[in-house]
Protein backbone atom coordinates (compact mmCIF):
# COMPACT_ATOMS: atom_id res chain seq x y z
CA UNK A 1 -107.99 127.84 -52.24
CA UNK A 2 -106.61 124.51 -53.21
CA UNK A 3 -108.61 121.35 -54.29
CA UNK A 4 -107.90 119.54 -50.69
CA UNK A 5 -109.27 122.84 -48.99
CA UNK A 6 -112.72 122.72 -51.02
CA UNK A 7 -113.12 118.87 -50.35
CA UNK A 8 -112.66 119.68 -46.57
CA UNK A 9 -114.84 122.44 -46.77
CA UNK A 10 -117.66 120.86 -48.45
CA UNK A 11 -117.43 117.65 -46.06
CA UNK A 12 -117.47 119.75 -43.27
CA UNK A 13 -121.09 121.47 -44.35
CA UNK A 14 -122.41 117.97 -45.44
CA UNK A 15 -121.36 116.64 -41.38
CA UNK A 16 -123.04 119.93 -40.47
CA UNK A 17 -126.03 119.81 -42.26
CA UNK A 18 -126.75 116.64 -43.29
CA UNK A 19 -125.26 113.96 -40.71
CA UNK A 20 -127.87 111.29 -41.28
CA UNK A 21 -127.12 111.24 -44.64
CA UNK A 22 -123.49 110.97 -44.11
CA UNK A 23 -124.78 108.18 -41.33
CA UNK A 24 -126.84 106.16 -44.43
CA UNK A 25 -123.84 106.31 -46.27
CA UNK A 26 -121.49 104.38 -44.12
CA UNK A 27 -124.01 102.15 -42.94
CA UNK A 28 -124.50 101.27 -46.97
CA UNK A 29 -120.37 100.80 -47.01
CA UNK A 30 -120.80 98.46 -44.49
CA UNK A 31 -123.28 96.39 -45.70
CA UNK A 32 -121.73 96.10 -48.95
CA UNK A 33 -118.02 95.20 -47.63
CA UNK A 34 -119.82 92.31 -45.17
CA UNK A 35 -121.57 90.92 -48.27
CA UNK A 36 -118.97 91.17 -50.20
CA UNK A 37 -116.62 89.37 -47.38
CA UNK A 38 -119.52 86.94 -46.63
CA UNK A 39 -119.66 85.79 -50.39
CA UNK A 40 -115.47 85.50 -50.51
CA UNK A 41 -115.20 83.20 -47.67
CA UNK A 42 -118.48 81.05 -49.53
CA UNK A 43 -116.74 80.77 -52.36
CA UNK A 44 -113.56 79.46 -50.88
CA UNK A 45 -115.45 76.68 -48.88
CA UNK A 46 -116.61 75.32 -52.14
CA UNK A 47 -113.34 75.50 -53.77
CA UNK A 48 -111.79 73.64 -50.79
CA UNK A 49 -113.32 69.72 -51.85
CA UNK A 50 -111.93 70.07 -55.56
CA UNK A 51 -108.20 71.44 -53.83
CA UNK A 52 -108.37 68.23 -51.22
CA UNK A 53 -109.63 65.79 -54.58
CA UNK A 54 -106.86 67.18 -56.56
CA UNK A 55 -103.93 66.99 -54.05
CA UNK A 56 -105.37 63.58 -53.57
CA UNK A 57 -105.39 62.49 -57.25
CA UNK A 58 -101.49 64.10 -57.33
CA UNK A 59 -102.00 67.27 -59.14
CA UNK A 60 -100.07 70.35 -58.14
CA UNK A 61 -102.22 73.23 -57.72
CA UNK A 62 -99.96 75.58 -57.18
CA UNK A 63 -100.49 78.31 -59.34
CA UNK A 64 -103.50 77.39 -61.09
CA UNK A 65 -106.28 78.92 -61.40
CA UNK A 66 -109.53 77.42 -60.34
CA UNK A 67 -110.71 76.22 -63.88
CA UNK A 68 -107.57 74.69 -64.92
CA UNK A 69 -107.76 72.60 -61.48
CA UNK A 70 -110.80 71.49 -62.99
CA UNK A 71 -110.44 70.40 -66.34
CA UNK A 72 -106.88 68.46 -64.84
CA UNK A 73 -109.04 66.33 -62.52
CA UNK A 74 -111.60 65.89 -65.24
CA UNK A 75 -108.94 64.31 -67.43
CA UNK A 76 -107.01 62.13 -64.70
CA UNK A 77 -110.72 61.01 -63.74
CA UNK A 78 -111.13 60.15 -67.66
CA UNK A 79 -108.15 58.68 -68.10
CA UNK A 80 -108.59 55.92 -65.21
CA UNK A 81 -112.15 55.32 -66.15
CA UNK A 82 -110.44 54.37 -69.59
CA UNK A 83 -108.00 52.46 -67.49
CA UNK A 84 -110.51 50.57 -66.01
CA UNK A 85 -112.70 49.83 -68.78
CA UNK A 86 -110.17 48.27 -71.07
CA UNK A 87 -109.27 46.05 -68.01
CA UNK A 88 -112.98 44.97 -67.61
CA UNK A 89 -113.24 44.27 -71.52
CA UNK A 90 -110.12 43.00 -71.68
């Protein structure tokens, strides 16, 4: 007997035998791929603001990661609060 044949054998008795357990188990997969999709698509509506600020302030995002989005709008931000001040004071 090959490897394959004992897998199929041994799923076969566990259907047999033990089907709620085989039921728990995919309703456990499920659960855990909907919170898992759930938490994706949360993360990417809070991500979306910073993309729409940084397109807005002129910074290519392409290929960035999420971080280095970030730290580029943190510096333009800097930089024209700079801007700003020395006007004011000057």
């Amino acid at each position: 007997m090959t490897t394959i044949e004992i897998v199929i054998i041994i799923l076969l008795l566990l259907i047999l035998f033990y089907p709620k357990v085989i039921v728990d188990f995919a309703r456990g997969l499920g659960e855990i791929t909907r919170e898992f999709k759930k938490n994706e698509k949360g993360s990417r509506k809070d991500e979306e603001p910073v993309l729409r600020l940084a397109r807005e302030l002129g910074i290519d995002v392409r290929g960035k990661t999420y971080s280095e989005i970030l730290e580029e709008i943190r510096r333009k931000m800097k930089n024209h609060l700079d801007r700003q001040h020395i006007e004011y004071v000057g």
